[in-house]
N, C-alpha and C. Protein backbone atom coordinates (compact mmCIF):
# COMPACT_ATOMS: atom_id res chain seq x y z
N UNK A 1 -18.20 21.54 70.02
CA UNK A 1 -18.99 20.94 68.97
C UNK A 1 -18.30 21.08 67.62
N UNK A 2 -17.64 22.14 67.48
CA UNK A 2 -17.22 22.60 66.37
C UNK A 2 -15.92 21.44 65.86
N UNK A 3 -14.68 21.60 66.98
CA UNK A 3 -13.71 20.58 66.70
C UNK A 3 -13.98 19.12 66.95
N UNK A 4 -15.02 18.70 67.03
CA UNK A 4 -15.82 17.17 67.36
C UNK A 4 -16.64 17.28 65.98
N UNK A 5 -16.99 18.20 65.21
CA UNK A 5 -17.38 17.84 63.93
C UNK A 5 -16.07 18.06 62.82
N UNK A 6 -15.53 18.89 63.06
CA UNK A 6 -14.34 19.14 62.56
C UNK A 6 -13.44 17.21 62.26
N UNK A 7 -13.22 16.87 63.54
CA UNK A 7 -12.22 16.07 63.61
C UNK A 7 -12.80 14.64 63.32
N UNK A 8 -14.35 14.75 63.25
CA UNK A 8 -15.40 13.60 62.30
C UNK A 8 -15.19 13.56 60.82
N UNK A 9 -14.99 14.83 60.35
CA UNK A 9 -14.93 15.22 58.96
C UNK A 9 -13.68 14.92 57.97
N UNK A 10 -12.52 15.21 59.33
CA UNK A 10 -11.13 14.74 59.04
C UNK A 10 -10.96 13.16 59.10
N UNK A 11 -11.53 12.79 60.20
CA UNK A 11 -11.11 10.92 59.92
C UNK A 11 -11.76 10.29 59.10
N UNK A 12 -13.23 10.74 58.60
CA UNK A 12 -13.94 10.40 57.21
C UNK A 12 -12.99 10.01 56.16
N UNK A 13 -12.36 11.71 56.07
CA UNK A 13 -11.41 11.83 54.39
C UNK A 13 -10.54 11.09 54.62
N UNK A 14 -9.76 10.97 55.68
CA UNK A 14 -8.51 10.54 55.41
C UNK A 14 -8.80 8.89 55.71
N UNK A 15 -10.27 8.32 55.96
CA UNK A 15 -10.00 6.57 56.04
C UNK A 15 -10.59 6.43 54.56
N UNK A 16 -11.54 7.19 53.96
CA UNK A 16 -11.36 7.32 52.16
C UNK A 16 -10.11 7.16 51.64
N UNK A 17 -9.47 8.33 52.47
CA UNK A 17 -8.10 8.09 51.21
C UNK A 17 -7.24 6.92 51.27
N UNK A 18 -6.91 6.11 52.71
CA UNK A 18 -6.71 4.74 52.93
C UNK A 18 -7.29 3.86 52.49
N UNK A 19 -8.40 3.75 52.03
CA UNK A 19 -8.95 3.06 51.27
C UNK A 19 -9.01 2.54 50.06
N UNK A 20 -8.87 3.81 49.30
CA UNK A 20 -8.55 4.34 48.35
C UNK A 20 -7.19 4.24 47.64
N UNK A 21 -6.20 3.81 48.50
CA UNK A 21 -4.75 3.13 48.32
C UNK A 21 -4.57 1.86 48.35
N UNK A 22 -5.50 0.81 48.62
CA UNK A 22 -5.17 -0.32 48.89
C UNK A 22 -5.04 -1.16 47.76
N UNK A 23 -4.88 -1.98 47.49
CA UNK A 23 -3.99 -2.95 46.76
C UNK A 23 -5.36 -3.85 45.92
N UNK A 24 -5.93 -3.37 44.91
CA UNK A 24 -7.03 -4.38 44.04
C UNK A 24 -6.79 -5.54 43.63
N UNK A 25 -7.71 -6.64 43.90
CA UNK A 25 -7.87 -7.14 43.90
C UNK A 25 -8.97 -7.99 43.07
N UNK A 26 -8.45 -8.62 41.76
CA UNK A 26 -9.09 -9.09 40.50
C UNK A 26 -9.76 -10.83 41.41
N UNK A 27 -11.29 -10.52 41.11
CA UNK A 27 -11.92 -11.75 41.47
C UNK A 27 -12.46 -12.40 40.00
N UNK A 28 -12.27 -13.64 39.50
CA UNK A 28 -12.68 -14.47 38.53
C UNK A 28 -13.91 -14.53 39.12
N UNK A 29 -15.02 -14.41 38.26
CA UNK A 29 -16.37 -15.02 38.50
C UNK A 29 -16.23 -16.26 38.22
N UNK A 30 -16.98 -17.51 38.98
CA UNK A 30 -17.46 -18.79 38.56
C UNK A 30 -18.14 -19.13 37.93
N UNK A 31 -17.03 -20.28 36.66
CA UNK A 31 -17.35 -20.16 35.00
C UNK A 31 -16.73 -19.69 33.98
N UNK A 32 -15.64 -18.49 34.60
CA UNK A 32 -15.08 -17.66 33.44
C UNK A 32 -13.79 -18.36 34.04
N UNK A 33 -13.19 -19.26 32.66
CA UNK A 33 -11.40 -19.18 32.71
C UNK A 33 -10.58 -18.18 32.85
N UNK A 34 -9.73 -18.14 33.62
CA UNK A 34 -8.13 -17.41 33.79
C UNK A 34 -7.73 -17.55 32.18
N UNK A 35 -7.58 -18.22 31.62
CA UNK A 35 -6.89 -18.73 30.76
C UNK A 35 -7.67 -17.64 28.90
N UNK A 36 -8.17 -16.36 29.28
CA UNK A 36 -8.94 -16.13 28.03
C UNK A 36 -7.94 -15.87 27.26
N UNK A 37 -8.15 -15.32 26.01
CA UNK A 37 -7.05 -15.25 24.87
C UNK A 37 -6.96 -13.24 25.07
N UNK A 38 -6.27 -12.69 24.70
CA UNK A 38 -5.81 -11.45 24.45
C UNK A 38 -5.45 -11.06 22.79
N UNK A 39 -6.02 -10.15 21.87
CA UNK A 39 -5.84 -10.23 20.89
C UNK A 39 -5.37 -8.36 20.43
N UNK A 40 -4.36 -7.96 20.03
CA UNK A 40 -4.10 -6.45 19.68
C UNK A 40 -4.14 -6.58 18.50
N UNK A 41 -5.00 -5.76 17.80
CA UNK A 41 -5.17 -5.83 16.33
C UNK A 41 -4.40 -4.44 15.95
N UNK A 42 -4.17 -4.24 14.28
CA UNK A 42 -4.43 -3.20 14.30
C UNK A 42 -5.15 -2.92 12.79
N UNK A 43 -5.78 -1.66 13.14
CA UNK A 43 -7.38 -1.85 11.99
C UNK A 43 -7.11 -0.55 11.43
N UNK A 44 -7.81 -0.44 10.05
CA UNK A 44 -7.83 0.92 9.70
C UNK A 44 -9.37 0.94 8.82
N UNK A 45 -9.94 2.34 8.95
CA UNK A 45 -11.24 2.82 8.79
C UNK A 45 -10.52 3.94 7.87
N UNK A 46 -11.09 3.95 7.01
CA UNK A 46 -10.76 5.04 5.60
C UNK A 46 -9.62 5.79 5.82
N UNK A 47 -8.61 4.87 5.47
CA UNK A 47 -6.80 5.19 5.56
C UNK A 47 -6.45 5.58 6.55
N UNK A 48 -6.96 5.81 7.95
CA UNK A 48 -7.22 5.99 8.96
C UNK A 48 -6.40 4.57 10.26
N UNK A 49 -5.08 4.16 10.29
CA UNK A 49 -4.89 3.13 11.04
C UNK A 49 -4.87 3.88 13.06
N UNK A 50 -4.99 2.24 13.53
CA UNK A 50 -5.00 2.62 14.83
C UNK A 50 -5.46 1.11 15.35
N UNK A 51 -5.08 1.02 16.37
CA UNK A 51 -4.70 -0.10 17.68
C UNK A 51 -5.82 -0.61 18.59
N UNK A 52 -5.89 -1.66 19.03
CA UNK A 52 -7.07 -2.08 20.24
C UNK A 52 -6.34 -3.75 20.65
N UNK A 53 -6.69 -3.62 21.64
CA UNK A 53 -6.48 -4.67 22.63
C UNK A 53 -8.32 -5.30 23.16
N UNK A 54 -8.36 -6.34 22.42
CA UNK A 54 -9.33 -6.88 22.70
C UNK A 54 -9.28 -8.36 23.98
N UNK A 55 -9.89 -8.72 24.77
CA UNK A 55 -9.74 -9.65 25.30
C UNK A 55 -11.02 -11.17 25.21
N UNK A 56 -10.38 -11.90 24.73
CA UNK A 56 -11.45 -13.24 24.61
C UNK A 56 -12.05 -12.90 23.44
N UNK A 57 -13.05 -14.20 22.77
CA UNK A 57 -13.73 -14.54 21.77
C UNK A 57 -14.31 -13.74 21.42
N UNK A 58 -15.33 -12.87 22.61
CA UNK A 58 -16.24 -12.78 21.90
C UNK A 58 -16.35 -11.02 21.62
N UNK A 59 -15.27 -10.53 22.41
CA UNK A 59 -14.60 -8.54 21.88
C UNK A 59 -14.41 -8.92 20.50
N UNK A 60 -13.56 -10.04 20.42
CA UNK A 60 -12.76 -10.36 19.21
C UNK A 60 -13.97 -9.89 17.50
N UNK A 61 -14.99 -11.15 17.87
CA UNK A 61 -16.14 -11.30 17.10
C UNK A 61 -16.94 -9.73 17.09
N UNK A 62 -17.28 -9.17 18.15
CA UNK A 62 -18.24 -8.01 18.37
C UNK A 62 -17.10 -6.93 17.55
N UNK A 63 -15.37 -6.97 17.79
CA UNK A 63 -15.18 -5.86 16.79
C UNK A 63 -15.28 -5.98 15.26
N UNK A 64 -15.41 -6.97 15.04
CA UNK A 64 -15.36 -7.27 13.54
C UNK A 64 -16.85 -6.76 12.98
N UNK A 65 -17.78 -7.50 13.72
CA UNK A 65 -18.91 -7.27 14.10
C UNK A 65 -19.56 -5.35 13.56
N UNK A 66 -18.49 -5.11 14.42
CA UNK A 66 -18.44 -3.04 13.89
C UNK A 66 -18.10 -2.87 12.62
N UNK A 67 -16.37 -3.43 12.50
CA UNK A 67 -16.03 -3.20 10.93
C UNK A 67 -16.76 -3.19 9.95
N UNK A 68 -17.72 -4.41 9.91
CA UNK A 68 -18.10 -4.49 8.99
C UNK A 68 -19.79 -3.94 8.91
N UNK A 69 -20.21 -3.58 10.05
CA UNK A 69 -21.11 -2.57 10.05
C UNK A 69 -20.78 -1.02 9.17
N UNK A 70 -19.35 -0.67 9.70
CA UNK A 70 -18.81 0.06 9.37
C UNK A 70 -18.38 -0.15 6.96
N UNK A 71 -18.17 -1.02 6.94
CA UNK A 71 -17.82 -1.31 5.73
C UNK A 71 -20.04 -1.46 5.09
N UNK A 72 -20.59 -1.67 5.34
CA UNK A 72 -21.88 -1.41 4.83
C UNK A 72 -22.54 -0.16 4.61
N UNK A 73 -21.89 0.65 5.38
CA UNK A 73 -22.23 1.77 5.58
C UNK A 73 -21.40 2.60 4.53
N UNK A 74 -20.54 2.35 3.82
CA UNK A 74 -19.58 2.27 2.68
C UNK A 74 -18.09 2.69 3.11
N UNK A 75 -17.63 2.71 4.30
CA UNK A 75 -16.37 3.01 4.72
C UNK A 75 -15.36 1.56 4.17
N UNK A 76 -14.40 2.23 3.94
CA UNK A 76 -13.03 0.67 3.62
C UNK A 76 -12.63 0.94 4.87
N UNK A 77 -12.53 -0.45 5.10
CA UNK A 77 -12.06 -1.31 6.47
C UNK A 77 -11.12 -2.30 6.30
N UNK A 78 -10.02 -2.36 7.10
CA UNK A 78 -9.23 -3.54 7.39
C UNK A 78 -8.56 -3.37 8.22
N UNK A 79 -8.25 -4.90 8.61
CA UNK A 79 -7.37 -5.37 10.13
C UNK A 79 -6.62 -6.76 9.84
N UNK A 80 -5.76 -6.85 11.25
CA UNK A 80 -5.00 -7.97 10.91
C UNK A 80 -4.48 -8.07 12.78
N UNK A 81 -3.92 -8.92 12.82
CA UNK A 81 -3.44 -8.86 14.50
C UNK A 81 -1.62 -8.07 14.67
N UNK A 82 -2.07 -7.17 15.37
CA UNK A 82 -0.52 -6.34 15.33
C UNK A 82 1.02 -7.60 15.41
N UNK A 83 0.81 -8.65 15.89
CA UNK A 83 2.31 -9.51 15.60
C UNK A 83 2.24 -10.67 14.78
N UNK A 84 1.30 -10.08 13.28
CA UNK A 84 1.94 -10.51 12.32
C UNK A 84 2.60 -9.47 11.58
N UNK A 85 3.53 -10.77 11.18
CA UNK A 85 4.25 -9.08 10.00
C UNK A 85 4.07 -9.73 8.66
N UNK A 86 4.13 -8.36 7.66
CA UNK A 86 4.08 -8.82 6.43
C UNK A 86 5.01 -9.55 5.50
N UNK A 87 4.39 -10.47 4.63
CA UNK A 87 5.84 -10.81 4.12
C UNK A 87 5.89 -10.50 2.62
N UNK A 88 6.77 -10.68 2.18
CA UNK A 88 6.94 -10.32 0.59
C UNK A 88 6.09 -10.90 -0.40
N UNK A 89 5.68 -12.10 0.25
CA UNK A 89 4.91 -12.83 -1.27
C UNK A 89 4.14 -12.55 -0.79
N UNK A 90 2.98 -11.93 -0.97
CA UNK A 90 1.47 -11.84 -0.86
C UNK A 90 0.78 -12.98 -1.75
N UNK A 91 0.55 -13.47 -0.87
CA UNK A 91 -0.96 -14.69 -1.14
C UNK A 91 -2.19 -13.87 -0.62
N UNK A 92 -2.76 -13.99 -1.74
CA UNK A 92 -4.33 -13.46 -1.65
C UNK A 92 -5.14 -14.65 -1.55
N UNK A 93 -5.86 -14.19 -0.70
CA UNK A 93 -7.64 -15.28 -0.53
C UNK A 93 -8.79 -14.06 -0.81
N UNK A 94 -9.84 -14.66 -2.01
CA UNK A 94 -10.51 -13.55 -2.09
C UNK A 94 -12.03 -14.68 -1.61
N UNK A 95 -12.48 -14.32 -0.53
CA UNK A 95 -14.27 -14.59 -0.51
C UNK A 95 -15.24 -14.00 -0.95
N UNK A 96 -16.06 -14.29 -1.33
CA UNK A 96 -17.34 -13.38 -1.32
C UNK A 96 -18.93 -14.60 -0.85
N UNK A 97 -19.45 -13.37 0.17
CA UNK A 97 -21.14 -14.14 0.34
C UNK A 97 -21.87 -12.97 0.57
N UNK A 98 -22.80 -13.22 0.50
CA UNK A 98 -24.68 -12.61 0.91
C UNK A 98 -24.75 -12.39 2.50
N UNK A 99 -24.07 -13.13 3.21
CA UNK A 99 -24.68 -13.88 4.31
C UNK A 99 -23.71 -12.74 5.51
N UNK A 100 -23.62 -11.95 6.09
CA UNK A 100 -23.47 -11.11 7.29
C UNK A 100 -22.31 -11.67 8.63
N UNK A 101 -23.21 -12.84 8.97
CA UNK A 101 -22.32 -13.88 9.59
C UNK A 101 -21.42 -15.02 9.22
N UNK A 102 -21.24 -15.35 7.72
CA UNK A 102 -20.46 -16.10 6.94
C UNK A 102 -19.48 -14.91 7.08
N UNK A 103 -19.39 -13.36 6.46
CA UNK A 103 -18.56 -12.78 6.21
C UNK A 103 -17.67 -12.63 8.10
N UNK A 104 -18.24 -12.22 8.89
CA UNK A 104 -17.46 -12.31 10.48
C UNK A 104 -16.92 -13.32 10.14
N UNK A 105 -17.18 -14.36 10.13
CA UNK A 105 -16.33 -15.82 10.67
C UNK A 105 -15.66 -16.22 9.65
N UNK A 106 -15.63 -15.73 8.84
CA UNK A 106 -14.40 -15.75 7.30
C UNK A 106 -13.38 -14.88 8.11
N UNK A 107 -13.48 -13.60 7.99
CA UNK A 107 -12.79 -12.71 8.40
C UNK A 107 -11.76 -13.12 9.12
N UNK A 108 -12.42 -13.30 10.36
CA UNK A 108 -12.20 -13.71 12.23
C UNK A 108 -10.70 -14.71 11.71
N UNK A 109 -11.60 -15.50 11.47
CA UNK A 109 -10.84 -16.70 10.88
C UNK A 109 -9.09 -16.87 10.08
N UNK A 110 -9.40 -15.99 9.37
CA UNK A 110 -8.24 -15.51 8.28
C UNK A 110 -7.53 -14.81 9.22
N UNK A 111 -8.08 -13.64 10.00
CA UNK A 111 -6.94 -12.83 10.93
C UNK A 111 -6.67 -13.69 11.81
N UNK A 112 -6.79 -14.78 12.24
CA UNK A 112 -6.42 -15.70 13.11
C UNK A 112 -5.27 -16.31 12.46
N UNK A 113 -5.06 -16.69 11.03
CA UNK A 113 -4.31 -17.43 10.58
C UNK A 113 -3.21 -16.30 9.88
N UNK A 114 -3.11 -15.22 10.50
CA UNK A 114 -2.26 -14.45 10.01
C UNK A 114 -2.36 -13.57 8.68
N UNK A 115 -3.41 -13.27 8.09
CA UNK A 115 -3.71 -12.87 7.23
C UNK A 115 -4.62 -11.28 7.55
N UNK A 116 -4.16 -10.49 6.44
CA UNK A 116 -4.58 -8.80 6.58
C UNK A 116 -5.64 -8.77 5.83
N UNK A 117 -7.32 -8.53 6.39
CA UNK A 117 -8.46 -8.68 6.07
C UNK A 117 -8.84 -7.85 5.58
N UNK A 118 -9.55 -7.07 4.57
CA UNK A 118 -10.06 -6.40 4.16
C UNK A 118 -11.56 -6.44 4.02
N UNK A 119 -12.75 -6.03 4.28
CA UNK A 119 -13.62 -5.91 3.84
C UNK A 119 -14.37 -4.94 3.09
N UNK A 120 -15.21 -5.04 1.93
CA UNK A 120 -16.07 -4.21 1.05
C UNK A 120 -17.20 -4.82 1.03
N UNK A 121 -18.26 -4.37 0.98
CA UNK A 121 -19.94 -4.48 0.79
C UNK A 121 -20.23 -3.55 -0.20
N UNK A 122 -20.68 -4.08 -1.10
CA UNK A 122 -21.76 -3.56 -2.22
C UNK A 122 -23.32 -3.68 -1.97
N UNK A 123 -23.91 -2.39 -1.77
CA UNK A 123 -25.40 -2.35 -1.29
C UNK A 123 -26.03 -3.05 -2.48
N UNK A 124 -25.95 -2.76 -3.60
CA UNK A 124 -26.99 -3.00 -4.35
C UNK A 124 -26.40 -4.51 -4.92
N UNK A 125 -25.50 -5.45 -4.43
CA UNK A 125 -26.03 -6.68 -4.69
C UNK A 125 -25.93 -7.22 -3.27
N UNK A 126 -25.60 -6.38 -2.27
CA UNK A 126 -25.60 -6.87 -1.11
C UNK A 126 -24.63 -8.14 -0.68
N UNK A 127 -23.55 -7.71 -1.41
CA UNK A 127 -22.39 -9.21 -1.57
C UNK A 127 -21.26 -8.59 -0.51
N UNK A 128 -20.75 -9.37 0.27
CA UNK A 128 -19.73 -9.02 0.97
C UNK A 128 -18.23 -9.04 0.14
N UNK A 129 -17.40 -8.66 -0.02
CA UNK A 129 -16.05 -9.38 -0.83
C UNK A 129 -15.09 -9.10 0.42
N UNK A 130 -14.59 -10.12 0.67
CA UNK A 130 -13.26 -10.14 1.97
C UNK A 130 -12.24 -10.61 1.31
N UNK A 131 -10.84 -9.90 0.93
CA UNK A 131 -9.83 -10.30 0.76
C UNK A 131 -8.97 -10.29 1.81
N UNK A 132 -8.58 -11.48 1.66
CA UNK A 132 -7.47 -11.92 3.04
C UNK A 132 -5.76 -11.68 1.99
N UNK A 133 -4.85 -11.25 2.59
CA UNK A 133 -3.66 -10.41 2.11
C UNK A 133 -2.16 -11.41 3.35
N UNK A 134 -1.89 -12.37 2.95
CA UNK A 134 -0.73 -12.45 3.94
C UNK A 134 0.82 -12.61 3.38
């Protein structure tokens, strides 16, 4: 009884661990393109820089989404996509709105077109100011 539970116990683990080796296998759900975008930013939170690999639209939107949660809360925030590089002439774009979701899709937008985003929020007029830096 003993080596008949014994040798149950052994072919358990070891068809786990065969299992457990095999070769994964990425299934697309139906609806979602192959084709999403990949975006590596890199961002910094109060002089604080550091890296993320976001994938598709809408990581893209939801991190900005933080930043600038993060920038209301009174932290300085900015990002830009890690393969742009800077160039010598700095052209500034300066925005400013009221509006929460005007400021994302300004942002979004500008780091799309190669430009180093900055955001600030002032509570007490509740104005966003985004300077875009490229």
């Amino acid at each position: 009884m003993k080596k008949t539970l014994k040798t149950v116990a052994l072919l358990s683990v070891m068809s786990l661990t065969a299992v457990s080796c095999q070769k994964e296998t990425l299934i697309t759900p139906q609806g979602i393109s192959e084709n999403v975008s990949t975006y590596t930013l890199c961002y910094t939170i109060d002089g604080e820089t550091s890296q993320i690999t976001l994938v598709g639209e809408v990581a893209w939107n939801e991190f900005v989404e933080r930043l600038i949660a993060l920038a209301e809360e009174g932290h300085s925030v900015s990002f830009r996509q890690n393969n742009q590089t800077r160039s010598m002439s700095k052209e500034k774009v300066i925005y400013t709105t009221h509006d929460h979701d005007d400021a994302v899709a300004w942002a979004v937008g500008m780091a799309k077109q190669g430009y180093e985003v900055t955001i600030d929020f002032d509570e007490a007029t509740h104005t966003y100011t985004c300077i875009a830096v490229k």
